[in-house]
C-alpha atoms as a PDB file:
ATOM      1  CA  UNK A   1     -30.979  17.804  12.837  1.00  0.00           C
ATOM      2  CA  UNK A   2     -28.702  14.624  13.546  1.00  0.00           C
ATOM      3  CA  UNK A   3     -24.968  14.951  12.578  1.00  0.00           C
ATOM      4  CA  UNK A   4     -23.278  11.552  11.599  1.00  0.00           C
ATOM      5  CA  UNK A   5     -19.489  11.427  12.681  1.00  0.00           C
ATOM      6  CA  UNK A   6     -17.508   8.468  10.733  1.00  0.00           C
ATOM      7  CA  UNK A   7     -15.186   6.872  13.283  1.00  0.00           C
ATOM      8  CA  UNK A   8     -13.867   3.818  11.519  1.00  0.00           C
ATOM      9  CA  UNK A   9     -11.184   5.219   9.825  1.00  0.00           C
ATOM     10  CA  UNK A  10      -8.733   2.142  11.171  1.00  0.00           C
ATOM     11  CA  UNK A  11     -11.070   0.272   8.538  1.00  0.00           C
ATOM     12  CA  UNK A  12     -10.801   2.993   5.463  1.00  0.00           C
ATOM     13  CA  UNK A  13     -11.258   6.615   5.006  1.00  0.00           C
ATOM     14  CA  UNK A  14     -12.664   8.838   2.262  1.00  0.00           C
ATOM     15  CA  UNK A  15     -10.794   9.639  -0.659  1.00  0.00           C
ATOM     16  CA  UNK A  16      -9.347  12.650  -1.481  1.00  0.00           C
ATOM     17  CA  UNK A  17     -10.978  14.306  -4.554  1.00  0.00           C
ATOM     18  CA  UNK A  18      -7.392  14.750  -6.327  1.00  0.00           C
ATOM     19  CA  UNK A  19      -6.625  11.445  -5.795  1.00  0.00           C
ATOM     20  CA  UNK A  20      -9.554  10.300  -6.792  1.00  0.00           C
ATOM     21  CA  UNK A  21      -9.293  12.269 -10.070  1.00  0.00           C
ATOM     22  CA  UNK A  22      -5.169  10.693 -10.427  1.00  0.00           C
ATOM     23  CA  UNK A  23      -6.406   7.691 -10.229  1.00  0.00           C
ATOM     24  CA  UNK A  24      -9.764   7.054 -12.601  1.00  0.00           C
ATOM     25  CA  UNK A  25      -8.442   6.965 -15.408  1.00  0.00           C
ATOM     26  CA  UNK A  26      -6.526   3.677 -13.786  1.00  0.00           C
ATOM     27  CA  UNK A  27     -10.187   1.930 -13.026  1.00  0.00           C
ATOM     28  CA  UNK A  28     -11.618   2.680 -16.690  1.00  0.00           C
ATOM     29  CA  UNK A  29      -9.562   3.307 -19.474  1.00  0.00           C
ATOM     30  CA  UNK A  30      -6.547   2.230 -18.534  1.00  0.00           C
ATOM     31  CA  UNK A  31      -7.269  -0.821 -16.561  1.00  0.00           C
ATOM     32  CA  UNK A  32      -4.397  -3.328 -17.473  1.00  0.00           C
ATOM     33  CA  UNK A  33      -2.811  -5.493 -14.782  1.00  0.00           C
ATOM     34  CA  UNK A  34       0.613  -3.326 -14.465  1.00  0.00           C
ATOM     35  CA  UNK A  35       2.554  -6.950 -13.731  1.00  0.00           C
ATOM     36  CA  UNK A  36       1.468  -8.274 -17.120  1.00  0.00           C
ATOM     37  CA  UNK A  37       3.483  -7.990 -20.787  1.00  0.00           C
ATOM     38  CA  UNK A  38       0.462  -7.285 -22.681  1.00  0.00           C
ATOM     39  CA  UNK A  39      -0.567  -3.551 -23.950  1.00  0.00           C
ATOM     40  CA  UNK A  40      -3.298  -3.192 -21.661  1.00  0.00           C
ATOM     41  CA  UNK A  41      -0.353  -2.831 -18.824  1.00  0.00           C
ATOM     42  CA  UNK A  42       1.441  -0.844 -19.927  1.00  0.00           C
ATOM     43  CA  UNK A  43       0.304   2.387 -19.345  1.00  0.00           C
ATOM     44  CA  UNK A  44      -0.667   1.382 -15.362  1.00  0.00           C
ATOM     45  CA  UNK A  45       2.981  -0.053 -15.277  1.00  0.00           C
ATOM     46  CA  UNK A  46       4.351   3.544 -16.157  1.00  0.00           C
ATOM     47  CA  UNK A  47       1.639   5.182 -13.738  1.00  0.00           C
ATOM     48  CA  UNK A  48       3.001   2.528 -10.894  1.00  0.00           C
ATOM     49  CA  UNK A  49       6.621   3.314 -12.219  1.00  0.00           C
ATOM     50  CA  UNK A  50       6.055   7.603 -11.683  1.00  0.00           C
ATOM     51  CA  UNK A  51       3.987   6.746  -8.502  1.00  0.00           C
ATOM     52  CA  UNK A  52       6.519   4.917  -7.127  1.00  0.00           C
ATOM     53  CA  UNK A  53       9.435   7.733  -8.284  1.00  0.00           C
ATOM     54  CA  UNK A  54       7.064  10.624  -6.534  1.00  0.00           C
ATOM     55  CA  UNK A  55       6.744   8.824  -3.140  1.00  0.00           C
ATOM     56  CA  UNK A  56      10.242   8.377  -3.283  1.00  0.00           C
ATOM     57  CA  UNK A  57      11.523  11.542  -4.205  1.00  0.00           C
ATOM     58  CA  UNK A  58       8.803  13.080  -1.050  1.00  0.00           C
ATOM     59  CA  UNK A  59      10.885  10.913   1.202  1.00  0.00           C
ATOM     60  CA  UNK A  60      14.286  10.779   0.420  1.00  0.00           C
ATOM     61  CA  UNK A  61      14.314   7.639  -0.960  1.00  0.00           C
ATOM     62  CA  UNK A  62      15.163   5.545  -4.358  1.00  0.00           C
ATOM     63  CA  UNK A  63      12.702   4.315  -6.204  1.00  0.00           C
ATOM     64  CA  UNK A  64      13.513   0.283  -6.035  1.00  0.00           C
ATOM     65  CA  UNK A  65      13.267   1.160  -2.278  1.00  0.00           C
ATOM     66  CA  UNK A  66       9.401   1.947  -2.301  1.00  0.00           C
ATOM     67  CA  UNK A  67       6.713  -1.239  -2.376  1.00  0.00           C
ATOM     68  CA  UNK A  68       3.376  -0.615  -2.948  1.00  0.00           C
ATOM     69  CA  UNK A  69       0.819  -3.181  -0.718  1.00  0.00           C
ATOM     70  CA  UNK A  70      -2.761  -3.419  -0.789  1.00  0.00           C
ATOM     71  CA  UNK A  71      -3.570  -3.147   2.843  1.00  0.00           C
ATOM     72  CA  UNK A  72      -2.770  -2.968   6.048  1.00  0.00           C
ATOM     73  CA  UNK A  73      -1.914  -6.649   6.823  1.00  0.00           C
ATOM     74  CA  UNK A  74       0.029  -7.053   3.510  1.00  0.00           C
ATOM     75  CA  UNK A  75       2.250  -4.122   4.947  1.00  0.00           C
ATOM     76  CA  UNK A  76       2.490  -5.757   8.375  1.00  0.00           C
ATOM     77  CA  UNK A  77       3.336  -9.144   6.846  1.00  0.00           C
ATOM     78  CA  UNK A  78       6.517  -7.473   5.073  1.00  0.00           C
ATOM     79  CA  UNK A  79       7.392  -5.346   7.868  1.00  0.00           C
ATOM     80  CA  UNK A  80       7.846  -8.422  10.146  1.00  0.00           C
ATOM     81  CA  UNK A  81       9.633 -10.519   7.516  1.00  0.00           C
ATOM     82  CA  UNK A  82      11.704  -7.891   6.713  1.00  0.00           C
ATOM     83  CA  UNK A  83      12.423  -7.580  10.324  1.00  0.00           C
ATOM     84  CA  UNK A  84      13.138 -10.972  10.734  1.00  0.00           C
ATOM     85  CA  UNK A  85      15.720 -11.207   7.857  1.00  0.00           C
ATOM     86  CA  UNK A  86      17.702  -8.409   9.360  1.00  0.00           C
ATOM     87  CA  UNK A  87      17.985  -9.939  12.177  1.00  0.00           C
ATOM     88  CA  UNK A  88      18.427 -13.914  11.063  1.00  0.00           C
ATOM     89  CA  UNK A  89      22.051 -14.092  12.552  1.00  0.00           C
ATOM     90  CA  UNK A  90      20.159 -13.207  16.009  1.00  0.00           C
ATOM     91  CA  UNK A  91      18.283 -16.562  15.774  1.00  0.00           C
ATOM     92  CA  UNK A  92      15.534 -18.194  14.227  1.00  0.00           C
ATOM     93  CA  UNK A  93      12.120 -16.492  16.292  1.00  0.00           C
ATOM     94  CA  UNK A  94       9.821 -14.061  16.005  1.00  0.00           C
ATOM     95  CA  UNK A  95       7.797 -12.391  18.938  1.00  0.00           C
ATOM     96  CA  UNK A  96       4.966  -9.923  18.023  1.00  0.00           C
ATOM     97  CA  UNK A  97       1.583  -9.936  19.060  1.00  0.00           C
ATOM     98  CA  UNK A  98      -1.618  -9.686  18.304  1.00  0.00           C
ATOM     99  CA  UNK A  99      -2.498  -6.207  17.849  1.00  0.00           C
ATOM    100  CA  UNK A 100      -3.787  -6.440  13.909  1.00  0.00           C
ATOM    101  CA  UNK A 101      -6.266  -9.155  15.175  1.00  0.00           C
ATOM    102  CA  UNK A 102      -7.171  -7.111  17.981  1.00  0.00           C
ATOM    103  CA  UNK A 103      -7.657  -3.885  15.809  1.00  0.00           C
ATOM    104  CA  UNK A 104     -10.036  -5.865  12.965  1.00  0.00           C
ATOM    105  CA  UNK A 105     -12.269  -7.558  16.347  1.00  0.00           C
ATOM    106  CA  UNK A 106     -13.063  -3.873  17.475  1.00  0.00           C
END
């Protein structure tokens, strides 16, 4: 018998079955856009809100300090402008490469 061995996890990886179960409700009943005013965000803008106050409190942090992204390149995009705020009075350049582009071309 042939075993199958998953190696793109760069790309996305399994989910686990208790996060899976944290988050369903969030992709059926309680769908709402958690940015939005009306009812049907509410309850995904408290989920987002406890989320948020859980990662935080795991890593020593406050909650206004933790952004949620959706992917990889969103993340990479604020790490580098975030970067290159900090560092504004050094000048106005950024060097970085190309490593994201070269991870999606594999």
């Amino acid at each position: 018998m042939r075993q199958t061995i998953y190696l793109d996890y760069n790309a996305t990886t399994p989910i686990d079955p208790v996060v899976r179960d944290a988050v369903l409700p969030y992709l059926g009943e309680h769908f709402g856009n958690p940015s939005s005013d009306h009812i049907y965000g509410k309850d995904a803008k408290l989920a987002v809100a406890h989320a948020r106050g859980q990662v935080a409190s795991l890593i020593g942090a406050k909650p206004e300090e933790i952004v949620f992204t959706s992917g990889g390149s969103e993340s990479d995009n604020q790490a580098i402008i975030g970067a290159a705020l900090a560092n504004a009075h050094r000048g106005r350049h950024i060097i970085t490469s190309c490593i994201e582009m070269a991870t999606s071309l594999i």
